[in-house]
Protein backbone atom coordinates (compact mmCIF):
# COMPACT_ATOMS: atom_id res chain seq x y z
CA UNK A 1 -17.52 -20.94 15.98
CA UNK A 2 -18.78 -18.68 18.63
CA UNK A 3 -21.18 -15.77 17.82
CA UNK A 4 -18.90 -13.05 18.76
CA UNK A 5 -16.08 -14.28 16.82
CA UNK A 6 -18.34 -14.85 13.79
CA UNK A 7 -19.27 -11.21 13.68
CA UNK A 8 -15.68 -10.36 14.22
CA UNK A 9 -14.85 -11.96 11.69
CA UNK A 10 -17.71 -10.16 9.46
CA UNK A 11 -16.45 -7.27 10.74
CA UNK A 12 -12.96 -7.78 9.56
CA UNK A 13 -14.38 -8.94 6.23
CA UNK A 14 -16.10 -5.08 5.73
CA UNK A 15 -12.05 -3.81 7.12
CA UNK A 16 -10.89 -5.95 4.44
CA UNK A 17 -13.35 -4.54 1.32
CA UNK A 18 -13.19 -1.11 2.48
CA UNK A 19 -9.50 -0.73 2.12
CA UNK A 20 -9.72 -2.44 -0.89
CA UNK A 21 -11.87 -0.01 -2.26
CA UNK A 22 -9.03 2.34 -1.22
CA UNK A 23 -6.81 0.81 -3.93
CA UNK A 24 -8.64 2.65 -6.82
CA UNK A 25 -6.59 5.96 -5.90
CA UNK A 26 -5.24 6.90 -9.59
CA UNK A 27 -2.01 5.51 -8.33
CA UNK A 28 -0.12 2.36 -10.41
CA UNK A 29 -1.55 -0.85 -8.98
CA UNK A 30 1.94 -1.41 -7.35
CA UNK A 31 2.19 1.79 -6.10
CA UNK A 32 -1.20 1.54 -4.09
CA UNK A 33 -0.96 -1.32 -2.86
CA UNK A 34 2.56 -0.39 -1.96
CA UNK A 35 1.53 2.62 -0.07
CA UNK A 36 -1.33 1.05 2.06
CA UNK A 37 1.21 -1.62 3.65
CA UNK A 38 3.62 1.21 4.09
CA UNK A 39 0.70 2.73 5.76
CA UNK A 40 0.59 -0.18 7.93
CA UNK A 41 4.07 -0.55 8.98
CA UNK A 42 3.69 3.37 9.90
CA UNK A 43 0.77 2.23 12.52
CA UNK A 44 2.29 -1.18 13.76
CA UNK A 45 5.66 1.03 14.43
CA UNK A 46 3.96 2.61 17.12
CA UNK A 47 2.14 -0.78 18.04
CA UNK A 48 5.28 -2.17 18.53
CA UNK A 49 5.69 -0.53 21.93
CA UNK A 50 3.03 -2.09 23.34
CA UNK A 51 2.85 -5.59 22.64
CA UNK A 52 5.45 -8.17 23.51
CA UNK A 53 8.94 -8.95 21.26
CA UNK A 54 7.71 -11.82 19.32
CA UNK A 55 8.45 -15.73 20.68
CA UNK A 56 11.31 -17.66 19.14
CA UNK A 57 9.03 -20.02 17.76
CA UNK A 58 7.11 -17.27 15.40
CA UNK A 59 10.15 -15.93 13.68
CA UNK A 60 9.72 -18.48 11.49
CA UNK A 61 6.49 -18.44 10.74
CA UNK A 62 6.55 -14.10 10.62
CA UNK A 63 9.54 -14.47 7.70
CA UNK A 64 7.94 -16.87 5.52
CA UNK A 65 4.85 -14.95 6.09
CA UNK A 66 6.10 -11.57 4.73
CA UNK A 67 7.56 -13.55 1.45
CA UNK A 68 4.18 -14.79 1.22
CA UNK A 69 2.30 -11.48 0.97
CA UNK A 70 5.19 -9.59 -1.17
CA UNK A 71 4.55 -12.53 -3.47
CA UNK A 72 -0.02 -11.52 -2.90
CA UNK A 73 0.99 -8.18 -3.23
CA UNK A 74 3.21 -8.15 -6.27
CA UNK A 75 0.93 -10.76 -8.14
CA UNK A 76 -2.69 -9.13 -7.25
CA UNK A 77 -0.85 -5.74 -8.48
CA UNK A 78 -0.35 -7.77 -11.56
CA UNK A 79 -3.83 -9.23 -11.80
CA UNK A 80 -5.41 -5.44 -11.14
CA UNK A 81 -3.16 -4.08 -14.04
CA UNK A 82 -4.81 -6.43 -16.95
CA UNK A 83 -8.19 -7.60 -15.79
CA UNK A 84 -11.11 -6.74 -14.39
CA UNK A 85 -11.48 -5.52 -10.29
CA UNK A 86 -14.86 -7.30 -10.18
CA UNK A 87 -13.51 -10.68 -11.60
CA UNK A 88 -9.98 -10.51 -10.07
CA UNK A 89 -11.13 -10.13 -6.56
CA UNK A 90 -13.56 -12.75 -6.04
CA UNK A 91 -11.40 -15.64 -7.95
CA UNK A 92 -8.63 -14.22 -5.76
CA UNK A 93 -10.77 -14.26 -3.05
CA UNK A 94 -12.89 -16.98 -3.81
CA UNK A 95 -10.64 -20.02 -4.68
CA UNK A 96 -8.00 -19.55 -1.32
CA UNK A 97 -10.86 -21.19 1.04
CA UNK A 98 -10.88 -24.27 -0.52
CA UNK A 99 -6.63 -24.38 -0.64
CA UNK A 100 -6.75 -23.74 2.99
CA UNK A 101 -8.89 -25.97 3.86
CA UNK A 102 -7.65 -28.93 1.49
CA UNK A 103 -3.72 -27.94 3.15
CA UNK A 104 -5.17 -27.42 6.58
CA UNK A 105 -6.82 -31.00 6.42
CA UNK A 106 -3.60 -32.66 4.97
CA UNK A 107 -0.82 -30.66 7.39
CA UNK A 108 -2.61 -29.12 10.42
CA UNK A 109 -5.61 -31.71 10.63
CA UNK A 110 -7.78 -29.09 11.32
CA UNK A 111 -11.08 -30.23 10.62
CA UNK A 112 -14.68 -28.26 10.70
CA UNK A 113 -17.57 -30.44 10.72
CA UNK A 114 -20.20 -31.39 8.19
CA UNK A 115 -21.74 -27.93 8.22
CA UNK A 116 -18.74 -26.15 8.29
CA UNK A 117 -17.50 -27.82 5.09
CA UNK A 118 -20.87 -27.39 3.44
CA UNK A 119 -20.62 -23.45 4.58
CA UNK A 120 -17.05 -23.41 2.99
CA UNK A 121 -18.42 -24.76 -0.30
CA UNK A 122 -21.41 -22.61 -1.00
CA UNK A 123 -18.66 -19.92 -0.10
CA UNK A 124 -16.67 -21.07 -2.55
CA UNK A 125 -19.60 -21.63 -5.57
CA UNK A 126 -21.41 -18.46 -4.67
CA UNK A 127 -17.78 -16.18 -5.41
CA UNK A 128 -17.33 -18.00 -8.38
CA UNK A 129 -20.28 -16.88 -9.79
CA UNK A 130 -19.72 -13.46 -9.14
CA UNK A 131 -16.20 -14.25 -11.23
CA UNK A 132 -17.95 -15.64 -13.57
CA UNK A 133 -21.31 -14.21 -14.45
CA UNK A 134 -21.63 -15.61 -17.77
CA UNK A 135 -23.12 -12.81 -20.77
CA UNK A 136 -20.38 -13.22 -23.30
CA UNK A 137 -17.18 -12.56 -24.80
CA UNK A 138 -16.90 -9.13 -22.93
CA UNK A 139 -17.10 -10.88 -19.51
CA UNK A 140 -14.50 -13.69 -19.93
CA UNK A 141 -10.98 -13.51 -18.71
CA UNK A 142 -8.04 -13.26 -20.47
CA UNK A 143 -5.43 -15.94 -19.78
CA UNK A 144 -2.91 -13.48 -18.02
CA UNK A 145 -5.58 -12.23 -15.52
CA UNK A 146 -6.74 -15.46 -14.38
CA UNK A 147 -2.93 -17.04 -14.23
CA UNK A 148 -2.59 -13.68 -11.79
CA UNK A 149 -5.47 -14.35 -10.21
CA UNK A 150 -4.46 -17.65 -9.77
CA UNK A 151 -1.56 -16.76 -7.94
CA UNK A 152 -3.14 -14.52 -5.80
CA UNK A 153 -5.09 -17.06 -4.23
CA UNK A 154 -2.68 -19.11 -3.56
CA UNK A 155 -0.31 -16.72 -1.41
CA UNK A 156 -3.18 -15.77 -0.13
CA UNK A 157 -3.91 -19.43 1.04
CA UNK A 158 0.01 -19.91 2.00
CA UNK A 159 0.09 -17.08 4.05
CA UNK A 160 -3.60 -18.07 6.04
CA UNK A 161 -2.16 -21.15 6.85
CA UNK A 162 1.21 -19.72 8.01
CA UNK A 163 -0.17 -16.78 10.10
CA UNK A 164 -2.75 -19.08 11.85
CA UNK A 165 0.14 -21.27 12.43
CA UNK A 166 2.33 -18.48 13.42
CA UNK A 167 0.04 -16.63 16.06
CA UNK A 168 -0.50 -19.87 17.68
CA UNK A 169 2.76 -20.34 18.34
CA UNK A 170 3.30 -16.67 19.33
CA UNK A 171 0.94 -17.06 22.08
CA UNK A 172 -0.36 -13.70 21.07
CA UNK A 173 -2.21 -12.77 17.86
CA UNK A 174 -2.38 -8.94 18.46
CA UNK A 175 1.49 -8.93 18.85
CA UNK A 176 2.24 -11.20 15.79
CA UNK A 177 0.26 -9.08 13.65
CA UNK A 178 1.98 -6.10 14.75
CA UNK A 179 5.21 -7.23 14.14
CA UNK A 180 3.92 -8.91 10.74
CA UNK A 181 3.14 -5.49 9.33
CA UNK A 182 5.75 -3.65 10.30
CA UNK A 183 7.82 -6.20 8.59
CA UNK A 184 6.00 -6.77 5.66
CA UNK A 185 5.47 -2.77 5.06
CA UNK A 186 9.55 -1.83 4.97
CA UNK A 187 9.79 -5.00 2.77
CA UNK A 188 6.75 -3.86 0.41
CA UNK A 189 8.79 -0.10 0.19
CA UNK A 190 12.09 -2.28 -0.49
CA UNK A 191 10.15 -4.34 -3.51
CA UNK A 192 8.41 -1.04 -4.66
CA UNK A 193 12.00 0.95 -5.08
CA UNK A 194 14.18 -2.14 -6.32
CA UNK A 195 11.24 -2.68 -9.52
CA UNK A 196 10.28 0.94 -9.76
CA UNK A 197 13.42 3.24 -8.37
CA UNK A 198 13.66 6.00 -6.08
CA UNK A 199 11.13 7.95 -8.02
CA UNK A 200 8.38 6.39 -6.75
CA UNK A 201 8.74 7.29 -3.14
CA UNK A 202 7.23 11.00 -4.18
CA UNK A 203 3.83 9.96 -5.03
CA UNK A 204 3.49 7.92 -1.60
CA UNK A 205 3.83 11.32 -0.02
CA UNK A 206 1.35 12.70 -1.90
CA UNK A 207 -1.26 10.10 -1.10
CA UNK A 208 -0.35 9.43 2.35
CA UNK A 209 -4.00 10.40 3.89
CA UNK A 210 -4.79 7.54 1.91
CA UNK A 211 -2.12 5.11 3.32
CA UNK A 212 -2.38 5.42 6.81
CA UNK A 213 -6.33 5.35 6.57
CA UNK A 214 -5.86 2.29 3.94
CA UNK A 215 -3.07 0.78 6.78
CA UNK A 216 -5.74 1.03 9.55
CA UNK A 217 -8.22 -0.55 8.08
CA UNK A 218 -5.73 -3.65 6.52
CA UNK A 219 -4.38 -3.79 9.97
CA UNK A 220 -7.22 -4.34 11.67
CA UNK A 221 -9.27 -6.47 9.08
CA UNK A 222 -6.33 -8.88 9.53
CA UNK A 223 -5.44 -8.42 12.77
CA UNK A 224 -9.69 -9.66 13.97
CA UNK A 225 -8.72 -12.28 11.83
CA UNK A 226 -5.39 -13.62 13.44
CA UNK A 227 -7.50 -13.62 16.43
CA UNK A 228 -10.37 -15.40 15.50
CA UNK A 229 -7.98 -18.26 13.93
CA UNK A 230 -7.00 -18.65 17.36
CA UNK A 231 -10.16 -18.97 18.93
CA UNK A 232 -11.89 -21.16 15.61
CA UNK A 233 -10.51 -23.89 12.89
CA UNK A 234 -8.67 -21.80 10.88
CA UNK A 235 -10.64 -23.44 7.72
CA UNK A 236 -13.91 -22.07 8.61
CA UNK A 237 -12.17 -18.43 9.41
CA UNK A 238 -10.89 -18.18 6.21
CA UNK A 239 -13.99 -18.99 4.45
CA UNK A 240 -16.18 -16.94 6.61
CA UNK A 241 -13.77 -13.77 5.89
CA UNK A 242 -14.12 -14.09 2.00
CA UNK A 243 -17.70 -12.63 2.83
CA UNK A 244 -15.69 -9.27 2.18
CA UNK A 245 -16.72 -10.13 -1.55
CA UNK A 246 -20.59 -9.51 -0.83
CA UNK A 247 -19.34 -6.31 1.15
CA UNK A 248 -17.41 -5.02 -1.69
CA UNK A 249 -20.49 -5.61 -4.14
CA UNK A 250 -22.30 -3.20 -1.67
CA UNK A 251 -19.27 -0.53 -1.66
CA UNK A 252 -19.80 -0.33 -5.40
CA UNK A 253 -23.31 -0.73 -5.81
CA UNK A 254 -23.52 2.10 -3.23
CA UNK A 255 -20.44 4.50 -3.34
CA UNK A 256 -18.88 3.74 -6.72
CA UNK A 257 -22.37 3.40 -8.32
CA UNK A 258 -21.35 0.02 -10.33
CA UNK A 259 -24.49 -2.05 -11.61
CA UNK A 260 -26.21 -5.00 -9.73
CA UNK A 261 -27.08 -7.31 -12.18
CA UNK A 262 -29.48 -10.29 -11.55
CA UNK A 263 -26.21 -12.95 -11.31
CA UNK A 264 -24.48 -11.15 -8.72
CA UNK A 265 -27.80 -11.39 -6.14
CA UNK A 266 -28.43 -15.32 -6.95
CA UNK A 267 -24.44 -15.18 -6.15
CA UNK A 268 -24.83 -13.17 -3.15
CA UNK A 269 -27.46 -15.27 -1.86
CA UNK A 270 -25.17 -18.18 -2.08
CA UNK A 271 -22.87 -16.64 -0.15
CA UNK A 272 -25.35 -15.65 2.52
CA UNK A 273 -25.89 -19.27 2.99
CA UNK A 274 -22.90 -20.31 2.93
CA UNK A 275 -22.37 -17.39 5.63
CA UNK A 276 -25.11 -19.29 8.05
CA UNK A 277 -23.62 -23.12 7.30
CA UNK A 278 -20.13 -21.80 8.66
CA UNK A 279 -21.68 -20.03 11.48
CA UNK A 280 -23.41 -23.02 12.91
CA UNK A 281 -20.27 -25.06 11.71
């Protein structure tokens, strides 16, 4: 991996915690995550003009893709609802590297080298620590929220693979995300209104600010990261992004004024290596 797609890719990892972040707007956990990909179909409409119709042989990839992330959206939603934000996100987060890269080995025979796989495992270790700090009854799981969790990670996993897979075959990552997002936004308002009714569509308006900055900053966090699976095994990509973990730890130590206990720095540091072992993988 190349230096200036590594800090791309860090770059779309800070996208990808910021909007996050954005989530935590009062709204139902549905309804927020609803309105940010409605936010991004609002952007990649006017995308669309300037980026080629997609090739034949994406279309495929593009629809499986957008059942993919109703199925991330509708399950982290889920996952938000009964458990924790600072658990949910980094076993969401944290367990999808290793599915990629155990799928991308066995389908795509994409294969990082020794480092690379080290990186991806000290990724993986140092997020489940966060998940799991340990301190008692009051910081386990219940069953629902990991099942949900779960699930997350593995759309999340599905649609990595698929979307790497996809803008290869595209020929052009900026246009397959694009087109992604539109789709996946009208079908994320279509899933929000047939579990919810019409009566939701009121309090997007009223948080659209919200949306469209949300939107931006989903689009491009994902968008970097189409790219770089283009230019990098799409194993080490995925890893590398789940750095937006460590990032959100510093939104809420910093904005949201959350605590930093000791376990969260030994897991941070983890990361950090795990960080350098995919870079010079």
């Amino acid at each position: 991996m190349t230096t200036p797609v590594f800090l791309a890719v860090l770059a779309s990892a800070l996208m990808h915690a910021s909007w996050n972040a954005l989530v935590k707007v009062g709204l139902d956990r549905l309804l927020s995550i609803s309105l940010i990909q409605v936010g991004c179909a609002i952007i990649a409409l006017v995308g669309v003009a300037f980026v080629p119709f997609p090739h034949a042989d994406a279309w495929p990839w593009l629809a499986a893709s957008v059942i993919l992330h109703i199925g991330y959206n509708v399950f982290l939603a889920r996952a938000y609802r009964v458990g924790d934000l600072g658990q949910i996100y980094p076993i969401a987060r944290g367990c999808a590297p290793l599915l990629v890269t155990l799928i991308g080995i066995g389908l795509l025979s994409d294969h990082p080298s020794s480092l690379g796989y080290a990186g991806i495992g000290l990724l993986v270790l140092g997020i489940l620590c966060m998940a799991f700090p340990g301190g008692g009854q009051r910081h386990r799981l219940e069953h629902a929220s990991l099942i949900n969790a779960l699930m997350t990670s593995m759309f999340i996993a599905g649609y990595t693979l698929t979307d790497g897979s996809g803008a290869r075959a595209n020929g052009d990552a900026l246009g397959y995300v694009i087109w992604l997002f539109l789709l996946n936004g009208f079908a994320m308002l279509l899933v929000l209104v047939a579990l919810n009714g019409t009566r939701a569509l009121p309090q997007l308006g009223h948080h659209w600010r919200i949306g469209l900055m949300g939107g931006a900053l989903s689009l491009g966090a994902y968008g970097v990261t189409i790219w770089a699976m283009t230019m990098a095994p799409i194993a080490l990509v995925a890893a590398l992004r789940e750095t937006s973990v460590l990032f959100a730890i510093a939104i809420g130590v910093i904005w949201l004024k959350e605590p930093l206990r000791r376990e969260r720095l030994l897991a941070g540091g983890l990361i950090l290596a795990g960080v350098a072992l995919t870079h010079w993988g």
